[in-house]
C-alpha atoms as a PDB file:
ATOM      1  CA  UNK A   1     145.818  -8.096 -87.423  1.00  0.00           C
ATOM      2  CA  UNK A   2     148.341 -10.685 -86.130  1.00  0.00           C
ATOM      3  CA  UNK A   3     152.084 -10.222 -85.485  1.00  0.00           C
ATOM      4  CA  UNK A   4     153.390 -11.429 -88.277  1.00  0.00           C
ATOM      5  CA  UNK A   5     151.303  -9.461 -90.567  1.00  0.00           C
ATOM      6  CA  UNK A   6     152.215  -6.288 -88.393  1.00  0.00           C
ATOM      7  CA  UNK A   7     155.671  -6.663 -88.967  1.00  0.00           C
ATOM      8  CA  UNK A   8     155.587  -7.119 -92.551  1.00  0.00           C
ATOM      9  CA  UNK A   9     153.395  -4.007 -92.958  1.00  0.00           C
ATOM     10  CA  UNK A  10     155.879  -2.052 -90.831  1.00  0.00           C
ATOM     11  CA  UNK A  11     159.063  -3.564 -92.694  1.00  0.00           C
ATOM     12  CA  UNK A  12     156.861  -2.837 -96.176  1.00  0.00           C
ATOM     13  CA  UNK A  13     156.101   0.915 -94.740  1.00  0.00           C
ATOM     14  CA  UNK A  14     159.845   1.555 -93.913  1.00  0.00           C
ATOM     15  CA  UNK A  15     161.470  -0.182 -97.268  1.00  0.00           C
ATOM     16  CA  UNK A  16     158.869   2.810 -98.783  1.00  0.00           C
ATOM     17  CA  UNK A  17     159.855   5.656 -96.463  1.00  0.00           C
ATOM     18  CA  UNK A  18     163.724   4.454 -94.929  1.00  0.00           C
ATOM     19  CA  UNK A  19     162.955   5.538 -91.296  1.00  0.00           C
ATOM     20  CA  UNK A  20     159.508   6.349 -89.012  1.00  0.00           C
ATOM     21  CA  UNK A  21     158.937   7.864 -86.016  1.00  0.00           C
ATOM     22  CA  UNK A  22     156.926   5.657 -83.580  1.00  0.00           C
ATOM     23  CA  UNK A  23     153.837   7.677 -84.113  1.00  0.00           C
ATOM     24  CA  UNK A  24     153.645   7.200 -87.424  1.00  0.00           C
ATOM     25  CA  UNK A  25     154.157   3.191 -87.515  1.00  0.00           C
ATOM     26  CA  UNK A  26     151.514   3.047 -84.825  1.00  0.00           C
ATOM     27  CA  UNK A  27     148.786   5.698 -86.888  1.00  0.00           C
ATOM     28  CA  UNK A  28     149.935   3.027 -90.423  1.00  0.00           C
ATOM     29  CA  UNK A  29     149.214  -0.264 -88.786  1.00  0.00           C
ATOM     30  CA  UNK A  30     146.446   1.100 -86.239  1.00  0.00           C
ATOM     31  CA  UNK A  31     147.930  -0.007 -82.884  1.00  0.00           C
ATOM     32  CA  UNK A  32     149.544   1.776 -79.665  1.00  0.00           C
ATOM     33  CA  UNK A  33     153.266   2.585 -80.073  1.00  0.00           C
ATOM     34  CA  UNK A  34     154.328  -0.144 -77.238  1.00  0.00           C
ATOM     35  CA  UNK A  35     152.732  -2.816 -79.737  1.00  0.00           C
ATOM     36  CA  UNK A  36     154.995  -1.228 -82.192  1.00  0.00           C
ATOM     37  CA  UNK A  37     157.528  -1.390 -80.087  1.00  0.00           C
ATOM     38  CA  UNK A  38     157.553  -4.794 -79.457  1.00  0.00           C
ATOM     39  CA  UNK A  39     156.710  -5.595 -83.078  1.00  0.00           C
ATOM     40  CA  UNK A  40     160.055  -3.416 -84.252  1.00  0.00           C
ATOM     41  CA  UNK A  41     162.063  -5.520 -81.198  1.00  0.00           C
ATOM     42  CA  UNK A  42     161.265  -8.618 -83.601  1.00  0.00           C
ATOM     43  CA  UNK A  43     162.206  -7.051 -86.573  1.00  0.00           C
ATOM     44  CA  UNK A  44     165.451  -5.664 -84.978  1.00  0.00           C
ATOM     45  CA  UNK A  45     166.427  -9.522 -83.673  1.00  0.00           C
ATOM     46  CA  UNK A  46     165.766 -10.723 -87.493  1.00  0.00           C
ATOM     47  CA  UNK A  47     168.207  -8.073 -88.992  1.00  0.00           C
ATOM     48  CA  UNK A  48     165.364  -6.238 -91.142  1.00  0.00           C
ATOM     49  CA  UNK A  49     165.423  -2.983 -89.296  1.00  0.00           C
ATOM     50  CA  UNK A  50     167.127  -0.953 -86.850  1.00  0.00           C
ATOM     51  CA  UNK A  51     165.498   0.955 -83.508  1.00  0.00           C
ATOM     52  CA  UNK A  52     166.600   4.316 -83.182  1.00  0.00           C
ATOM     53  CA  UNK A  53     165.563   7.024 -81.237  1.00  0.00           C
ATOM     54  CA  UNK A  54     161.688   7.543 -81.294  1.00  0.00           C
ATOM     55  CA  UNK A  55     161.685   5.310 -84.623  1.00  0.00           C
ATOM     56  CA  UNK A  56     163.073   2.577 -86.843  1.00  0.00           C
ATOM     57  CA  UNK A  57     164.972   2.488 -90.020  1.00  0.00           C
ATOM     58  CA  UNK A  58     165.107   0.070 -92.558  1.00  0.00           C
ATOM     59  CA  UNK A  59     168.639  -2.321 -93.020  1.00  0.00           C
ATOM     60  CA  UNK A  60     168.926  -2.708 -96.574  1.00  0.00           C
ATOM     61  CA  UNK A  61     166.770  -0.108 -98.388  1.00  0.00           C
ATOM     62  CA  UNK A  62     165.733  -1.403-101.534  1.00  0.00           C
ATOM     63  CA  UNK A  63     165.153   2.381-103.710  1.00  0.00           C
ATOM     64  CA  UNK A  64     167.407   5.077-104.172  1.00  0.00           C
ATOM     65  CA  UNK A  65     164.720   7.861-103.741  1.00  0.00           C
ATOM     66  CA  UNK A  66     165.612   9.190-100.846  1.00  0.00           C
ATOM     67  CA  UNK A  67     169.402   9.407-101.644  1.00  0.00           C
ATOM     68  CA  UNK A  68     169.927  12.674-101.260  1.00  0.00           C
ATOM     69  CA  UNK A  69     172.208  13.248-104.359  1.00  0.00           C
ATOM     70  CA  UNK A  70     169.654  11.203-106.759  1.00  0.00           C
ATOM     71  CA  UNK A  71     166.936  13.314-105.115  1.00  0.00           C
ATOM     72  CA  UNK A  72     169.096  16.848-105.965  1.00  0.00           C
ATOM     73  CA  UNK A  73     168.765  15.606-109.618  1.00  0.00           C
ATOM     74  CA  UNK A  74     165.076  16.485-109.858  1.00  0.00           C
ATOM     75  CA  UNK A  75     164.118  19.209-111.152  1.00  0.00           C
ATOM     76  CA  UNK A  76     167.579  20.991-111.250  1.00  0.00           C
ATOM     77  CA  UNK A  77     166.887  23.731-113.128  1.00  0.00           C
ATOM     78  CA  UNK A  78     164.308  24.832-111.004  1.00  0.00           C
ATOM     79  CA  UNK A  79     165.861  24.341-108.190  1.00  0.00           C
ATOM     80  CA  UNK A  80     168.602  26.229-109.191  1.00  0.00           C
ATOM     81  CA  UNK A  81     166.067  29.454-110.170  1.00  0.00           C
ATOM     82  CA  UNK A  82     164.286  29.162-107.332  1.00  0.00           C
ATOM     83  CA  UNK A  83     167.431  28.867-104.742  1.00  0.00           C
ATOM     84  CA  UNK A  84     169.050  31.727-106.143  1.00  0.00           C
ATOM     85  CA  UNK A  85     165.383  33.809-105.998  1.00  0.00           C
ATOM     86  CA  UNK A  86     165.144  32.797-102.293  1.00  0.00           C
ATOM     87  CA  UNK A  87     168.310  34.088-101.724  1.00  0.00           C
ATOM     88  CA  UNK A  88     167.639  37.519-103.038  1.00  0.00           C
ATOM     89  CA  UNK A  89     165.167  37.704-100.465  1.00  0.00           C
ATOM     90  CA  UNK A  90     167.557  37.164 -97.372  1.00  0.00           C
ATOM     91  CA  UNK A  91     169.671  40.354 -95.685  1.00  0.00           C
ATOM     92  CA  UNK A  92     173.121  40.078 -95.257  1.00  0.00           C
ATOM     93  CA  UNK A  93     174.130  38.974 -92.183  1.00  0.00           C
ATOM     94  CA  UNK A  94     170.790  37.032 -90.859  1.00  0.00           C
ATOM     95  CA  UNK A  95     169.954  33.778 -88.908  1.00  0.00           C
ATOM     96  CA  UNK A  96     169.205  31.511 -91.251  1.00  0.00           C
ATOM     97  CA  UNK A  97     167.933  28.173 -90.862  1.00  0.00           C
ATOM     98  CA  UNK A  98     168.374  25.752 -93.633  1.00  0.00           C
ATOM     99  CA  UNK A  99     166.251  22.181 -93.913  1.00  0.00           C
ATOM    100  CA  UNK A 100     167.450  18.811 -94.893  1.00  0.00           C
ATOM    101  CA  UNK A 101     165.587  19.297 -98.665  1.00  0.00           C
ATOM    102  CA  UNK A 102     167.585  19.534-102.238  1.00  0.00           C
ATOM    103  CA  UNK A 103     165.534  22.584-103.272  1.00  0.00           C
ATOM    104  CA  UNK A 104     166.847  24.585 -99.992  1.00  0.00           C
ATOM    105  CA  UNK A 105     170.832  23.261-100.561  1.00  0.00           C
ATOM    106  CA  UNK A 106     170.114  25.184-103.703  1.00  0.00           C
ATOM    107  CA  UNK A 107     169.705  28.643-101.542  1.00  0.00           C
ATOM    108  CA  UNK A 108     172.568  28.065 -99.370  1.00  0.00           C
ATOM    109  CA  UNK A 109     175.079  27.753-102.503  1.00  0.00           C
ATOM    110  CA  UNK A 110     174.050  31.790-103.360  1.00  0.00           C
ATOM    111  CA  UNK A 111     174.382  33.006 -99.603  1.00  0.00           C
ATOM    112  CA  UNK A 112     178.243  33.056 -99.044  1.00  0.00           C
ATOM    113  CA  UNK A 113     178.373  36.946-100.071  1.00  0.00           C
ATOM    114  CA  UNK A 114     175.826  37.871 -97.620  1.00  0.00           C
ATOM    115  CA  UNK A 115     177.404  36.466 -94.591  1.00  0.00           C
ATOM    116  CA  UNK A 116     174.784  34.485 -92.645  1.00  0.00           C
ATOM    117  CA  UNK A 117     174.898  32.383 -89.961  1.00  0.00           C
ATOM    118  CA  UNK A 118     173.149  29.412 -90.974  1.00  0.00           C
ATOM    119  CA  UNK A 119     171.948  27.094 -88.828  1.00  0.00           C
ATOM    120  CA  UNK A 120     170.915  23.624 -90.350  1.00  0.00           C
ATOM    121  CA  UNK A 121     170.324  19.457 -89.975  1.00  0.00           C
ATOM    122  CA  UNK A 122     171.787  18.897 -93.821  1.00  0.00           C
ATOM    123  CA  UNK A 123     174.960  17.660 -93.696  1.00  0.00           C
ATOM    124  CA  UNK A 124     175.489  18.547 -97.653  1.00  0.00           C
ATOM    125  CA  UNK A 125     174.721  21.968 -96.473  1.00  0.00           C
ATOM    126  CA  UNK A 126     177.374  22.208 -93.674  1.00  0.00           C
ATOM    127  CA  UNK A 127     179.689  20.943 -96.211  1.00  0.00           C
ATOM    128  CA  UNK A 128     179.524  23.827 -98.619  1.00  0.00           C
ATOM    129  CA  UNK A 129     180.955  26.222 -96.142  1.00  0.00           C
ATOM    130  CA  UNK A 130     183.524  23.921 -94.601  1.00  0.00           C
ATOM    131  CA  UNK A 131     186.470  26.047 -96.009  1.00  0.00           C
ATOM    132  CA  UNK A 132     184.544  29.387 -96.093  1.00  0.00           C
ATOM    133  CA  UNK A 133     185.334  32.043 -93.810  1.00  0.00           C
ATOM    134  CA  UNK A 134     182.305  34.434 -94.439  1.00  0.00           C
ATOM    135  CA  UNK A 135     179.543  31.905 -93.480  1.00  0.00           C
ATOM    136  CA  UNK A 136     179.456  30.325 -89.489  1.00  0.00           C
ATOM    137  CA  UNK A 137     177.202  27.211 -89.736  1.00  0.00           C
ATOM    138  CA  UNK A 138     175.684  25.591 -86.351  1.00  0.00           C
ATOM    139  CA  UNK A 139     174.607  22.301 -86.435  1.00  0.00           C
ATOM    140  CA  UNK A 140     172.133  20.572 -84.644  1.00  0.00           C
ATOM    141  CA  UNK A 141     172.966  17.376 -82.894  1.00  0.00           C
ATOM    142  CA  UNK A 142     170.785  13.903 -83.653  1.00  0.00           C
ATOM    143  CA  UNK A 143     171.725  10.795 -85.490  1.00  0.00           C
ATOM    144  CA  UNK A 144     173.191  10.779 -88.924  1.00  0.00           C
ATOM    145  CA  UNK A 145     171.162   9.267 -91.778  1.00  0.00           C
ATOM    146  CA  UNK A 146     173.679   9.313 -94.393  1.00  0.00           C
ATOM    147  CA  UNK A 147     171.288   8.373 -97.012  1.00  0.00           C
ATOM    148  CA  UNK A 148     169.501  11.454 -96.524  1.00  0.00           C
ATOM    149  CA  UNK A 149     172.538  13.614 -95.330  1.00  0.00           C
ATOM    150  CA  UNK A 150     169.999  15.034 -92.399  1.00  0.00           C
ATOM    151  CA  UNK A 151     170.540  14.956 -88.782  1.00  0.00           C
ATOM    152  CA  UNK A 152     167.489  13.768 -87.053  1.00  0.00           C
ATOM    153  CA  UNK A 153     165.710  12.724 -83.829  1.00  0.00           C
ATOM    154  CA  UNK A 154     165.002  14.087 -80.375  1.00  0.00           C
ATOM    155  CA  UNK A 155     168.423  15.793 -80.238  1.00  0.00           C
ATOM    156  CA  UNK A 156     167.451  17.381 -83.469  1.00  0.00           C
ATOM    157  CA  UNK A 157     164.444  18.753 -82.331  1.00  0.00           C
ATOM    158  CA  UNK A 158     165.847  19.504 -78.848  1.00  0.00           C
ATOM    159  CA  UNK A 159     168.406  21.564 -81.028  1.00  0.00           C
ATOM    160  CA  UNK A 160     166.021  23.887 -83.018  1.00  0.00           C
ATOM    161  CA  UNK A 161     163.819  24.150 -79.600  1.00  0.00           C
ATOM    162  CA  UNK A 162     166.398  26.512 -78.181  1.00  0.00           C
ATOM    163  CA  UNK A 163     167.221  28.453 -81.538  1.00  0.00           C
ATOM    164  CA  UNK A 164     165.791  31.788 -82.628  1.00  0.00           C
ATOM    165  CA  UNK A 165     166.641  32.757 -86.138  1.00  0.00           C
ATOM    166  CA  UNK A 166     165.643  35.999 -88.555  1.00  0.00           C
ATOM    167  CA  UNK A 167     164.437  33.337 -91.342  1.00  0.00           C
ATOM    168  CA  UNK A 168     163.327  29.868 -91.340  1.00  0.00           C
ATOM    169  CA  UNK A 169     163.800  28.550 -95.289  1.00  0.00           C
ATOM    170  CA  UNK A 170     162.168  25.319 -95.867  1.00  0.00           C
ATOM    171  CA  UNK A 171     161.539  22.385 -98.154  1.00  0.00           C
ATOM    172  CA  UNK A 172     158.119  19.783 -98.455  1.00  0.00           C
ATOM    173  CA  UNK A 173     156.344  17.354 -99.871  1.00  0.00           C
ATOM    174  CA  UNK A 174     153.193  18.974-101.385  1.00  0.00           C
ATOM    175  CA  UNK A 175     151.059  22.215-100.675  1.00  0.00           C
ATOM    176  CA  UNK A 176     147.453  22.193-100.896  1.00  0.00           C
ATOM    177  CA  UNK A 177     144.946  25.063 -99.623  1.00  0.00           C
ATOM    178  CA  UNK A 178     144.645  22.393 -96.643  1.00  0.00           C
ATOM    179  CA  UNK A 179     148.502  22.994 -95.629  1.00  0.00           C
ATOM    180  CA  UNK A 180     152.331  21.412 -96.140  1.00  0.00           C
ATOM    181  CA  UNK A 181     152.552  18.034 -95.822  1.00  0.00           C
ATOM    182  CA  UNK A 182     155.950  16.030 -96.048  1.00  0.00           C
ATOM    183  CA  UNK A 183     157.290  12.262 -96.195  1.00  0.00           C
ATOM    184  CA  UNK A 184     158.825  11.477 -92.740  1.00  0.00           C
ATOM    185  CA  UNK A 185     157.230  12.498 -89.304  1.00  0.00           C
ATOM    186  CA  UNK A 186     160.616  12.574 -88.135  1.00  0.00           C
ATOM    187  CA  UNK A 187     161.564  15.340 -90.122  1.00  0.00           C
ATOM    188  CA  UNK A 188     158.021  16.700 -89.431  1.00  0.00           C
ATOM    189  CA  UNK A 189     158.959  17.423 -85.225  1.00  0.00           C
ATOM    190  CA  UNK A 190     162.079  19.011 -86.218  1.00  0.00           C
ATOM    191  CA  UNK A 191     160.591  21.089 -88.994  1.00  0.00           C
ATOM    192  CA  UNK A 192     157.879  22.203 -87.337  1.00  0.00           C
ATOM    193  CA  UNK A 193     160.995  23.377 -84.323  1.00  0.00           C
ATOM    194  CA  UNK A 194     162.863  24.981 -86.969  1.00  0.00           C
ATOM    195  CA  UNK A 195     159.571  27.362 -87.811  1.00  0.00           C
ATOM    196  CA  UNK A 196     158.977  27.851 -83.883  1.00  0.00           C
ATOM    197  CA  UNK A 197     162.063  29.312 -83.623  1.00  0.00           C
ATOM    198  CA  UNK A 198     161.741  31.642 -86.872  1.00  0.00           C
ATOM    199  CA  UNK A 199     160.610  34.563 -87.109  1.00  0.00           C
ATOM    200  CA  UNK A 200     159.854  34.294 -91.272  1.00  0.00           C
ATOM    201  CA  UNK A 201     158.939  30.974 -92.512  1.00  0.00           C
ATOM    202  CA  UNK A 202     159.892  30.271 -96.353  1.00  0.00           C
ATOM    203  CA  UNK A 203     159.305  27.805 -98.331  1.00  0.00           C
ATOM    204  CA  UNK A 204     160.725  26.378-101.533  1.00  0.00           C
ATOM    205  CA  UNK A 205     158.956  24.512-103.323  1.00  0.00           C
ATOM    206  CA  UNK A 206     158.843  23.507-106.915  1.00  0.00           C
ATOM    207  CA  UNK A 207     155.840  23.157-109.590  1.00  0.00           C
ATOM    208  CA  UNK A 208     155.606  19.345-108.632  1.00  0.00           C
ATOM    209  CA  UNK A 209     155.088  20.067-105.453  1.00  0.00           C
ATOM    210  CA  UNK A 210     151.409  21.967-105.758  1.00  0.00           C
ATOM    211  CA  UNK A 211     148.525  20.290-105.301  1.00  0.00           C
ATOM    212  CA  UNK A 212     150.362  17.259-103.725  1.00  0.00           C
ATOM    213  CA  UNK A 213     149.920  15.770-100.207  1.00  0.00           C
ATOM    214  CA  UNK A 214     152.701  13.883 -98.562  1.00  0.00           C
ATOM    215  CA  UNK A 215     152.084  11.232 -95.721  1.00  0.00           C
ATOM    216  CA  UNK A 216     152.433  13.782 -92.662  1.00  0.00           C
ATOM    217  CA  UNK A 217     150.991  17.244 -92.005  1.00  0.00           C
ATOM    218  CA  UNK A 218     152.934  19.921 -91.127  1.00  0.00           C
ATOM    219  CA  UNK A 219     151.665  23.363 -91.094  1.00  0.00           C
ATOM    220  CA  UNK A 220     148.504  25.196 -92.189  1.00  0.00           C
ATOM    221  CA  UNK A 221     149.352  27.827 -94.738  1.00  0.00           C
ATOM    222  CA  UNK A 222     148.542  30.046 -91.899  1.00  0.00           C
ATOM    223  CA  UNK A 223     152.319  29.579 -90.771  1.00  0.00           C
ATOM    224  CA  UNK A 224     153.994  30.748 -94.246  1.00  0.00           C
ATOM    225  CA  UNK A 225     155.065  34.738 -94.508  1.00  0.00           C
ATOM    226  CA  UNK A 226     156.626  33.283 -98.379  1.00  0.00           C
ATOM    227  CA  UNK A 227     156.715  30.572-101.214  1.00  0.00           C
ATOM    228  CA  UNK A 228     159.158  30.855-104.033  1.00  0.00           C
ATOM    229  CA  UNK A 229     158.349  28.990-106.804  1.00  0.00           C
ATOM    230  CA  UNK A 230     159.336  28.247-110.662  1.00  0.00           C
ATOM    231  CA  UNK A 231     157.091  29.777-113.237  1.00  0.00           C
ATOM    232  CA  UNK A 232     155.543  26.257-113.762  1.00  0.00           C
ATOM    233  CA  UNK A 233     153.331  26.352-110.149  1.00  0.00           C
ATOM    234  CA  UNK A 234     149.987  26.521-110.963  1.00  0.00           C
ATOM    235  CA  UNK A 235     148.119  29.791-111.496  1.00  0.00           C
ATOM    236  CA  UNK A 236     145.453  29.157-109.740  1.00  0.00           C
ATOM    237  CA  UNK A 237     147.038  27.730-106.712  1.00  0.00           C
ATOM    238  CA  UNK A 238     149.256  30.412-106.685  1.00  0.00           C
ATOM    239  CA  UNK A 239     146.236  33.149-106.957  1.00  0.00           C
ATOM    240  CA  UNK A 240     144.572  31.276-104.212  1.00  0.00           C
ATOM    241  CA  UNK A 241     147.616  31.447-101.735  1.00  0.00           C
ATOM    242  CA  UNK A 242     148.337  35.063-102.631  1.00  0.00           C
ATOM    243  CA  UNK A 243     144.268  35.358-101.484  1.00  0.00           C
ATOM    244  CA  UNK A 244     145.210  33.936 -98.362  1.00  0.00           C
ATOM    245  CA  UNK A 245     147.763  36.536 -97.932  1.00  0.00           C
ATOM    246  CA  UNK A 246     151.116  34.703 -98.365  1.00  0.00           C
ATOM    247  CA  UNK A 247     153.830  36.064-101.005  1.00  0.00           C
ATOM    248  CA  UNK A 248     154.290  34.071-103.950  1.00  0.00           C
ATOM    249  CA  UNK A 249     157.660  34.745-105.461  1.00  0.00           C
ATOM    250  CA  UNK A 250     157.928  33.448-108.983  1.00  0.00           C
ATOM    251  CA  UNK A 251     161.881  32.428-109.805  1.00  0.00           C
ATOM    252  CA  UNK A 252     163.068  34.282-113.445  1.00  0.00           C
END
């Protein structure tokens, strides 16, 4: 593959996806990372994307997909039944860490009465308790995406490294009996931090989700204690994960 083709495929890639990690441009156009490197230095000089830290992001994204208030329009009402069943789940008073997805924000807006410290990447999230004087929130450092309202990068994962929380509660892409997948394997390092540092790993995830695979792997389904879900997941996904031994909490 020449240069030139390279470079389109990687500007293509990250018009689809807003921002890569270096891995993940070099595993999409099947070259090392310092060939990326060099190919994202041309791109850079011609204005179509920017370097960042371990990655690239895209100038002048074209979609709104991954605005993160178009995104929290999706499935609302599930979100909503399926944040406030997560939250039932939680003790007052726990570590909580919170993820960068819409179905997650929806937990965090029912935890205020049971006085958690939450500690999160989403920048909508932090925002919720900006006035509140029940909830502490600690962020994580990294670089601001405000597209996605998400902190993210090394800093971000260095962040989450050196944090040990009751309760991880997280968003994805897709499950399949072969594991969570999501978009970005940017968000995938920093994820897969948050659930290090966790003692219970929960994810929320709604109907549309099952039986979907996203571009990056993150866990086997070894790594989730819990799922809550809307009562459209499924039944027989959800009969083979309880199999495996993982709760399956249907929202009401």
């Amino acid at each position: 593959m020449q240069a030139e083709e390279r470079q389109a495929k990687i500007a293509a890639y990250l018009q689809k996806v807003e921002f890569a990690s270096l891995e993940e441009l070099s595993q999409e156009v099947d070259v090392s990372q310092s060939t990326v490197r060099r190919d994202l230095t041309a791109l850079e000089t011609s204005g179509m994307v920017r370097r960042t830290h371990g990655g690239a992001r895209i100038v002048n994204p074209r979609s709104d997909e991954f605005i993160f208030s178009a995104r929290d329009t999706h499935q609302l009402t599930e979100k909503e039944a399926i944040g406030m069943a997560c939250a039932h789940l939680l003790q007052p008073q726990q570590s909580v860490i919170i993820d960068a997805g819409t179905t997650v924000y929806h937990v965090a807006r029912y935890l205020e009465e049971k006085k958690p410290q939450i500690i999160t990447n989403s920048l909508p999230v932090a925002n919720l308790y900006t006035a509140s004087g029940q909830v502490e929130v600690v962020m994580s450092g990294g670089v601001v995406y405000p597209r996605l309202g998400v902190l993210v990068g090394p800093l971000a994962v260095e962040s989450f490294s050196k944090i040990h929380a009751d309760v991880a509660v997280m968003s994805a892409g897709g499950i399949t009996m072969e594991g969570v997948t999501n978009s970005h394997g940017l968000l995938i390092e920093i994820q897969k931090a948050m659930m290090r540092g966790s003692r219970r790993v929960i994810f929320c995830l709604d109907h549309t989700k099952f039986g979907r695979q996203s571009i990056s792997f993150l866990c086997g389904l070894e790594s989730i204690h819990t799922i809550v879900t809307d009562h459209q997941a499924p039944h027989e996904l959800v009969a083979a994960l309880r199999a495996k031994g993982i709760e399956v909490v249907i929202a009401p």
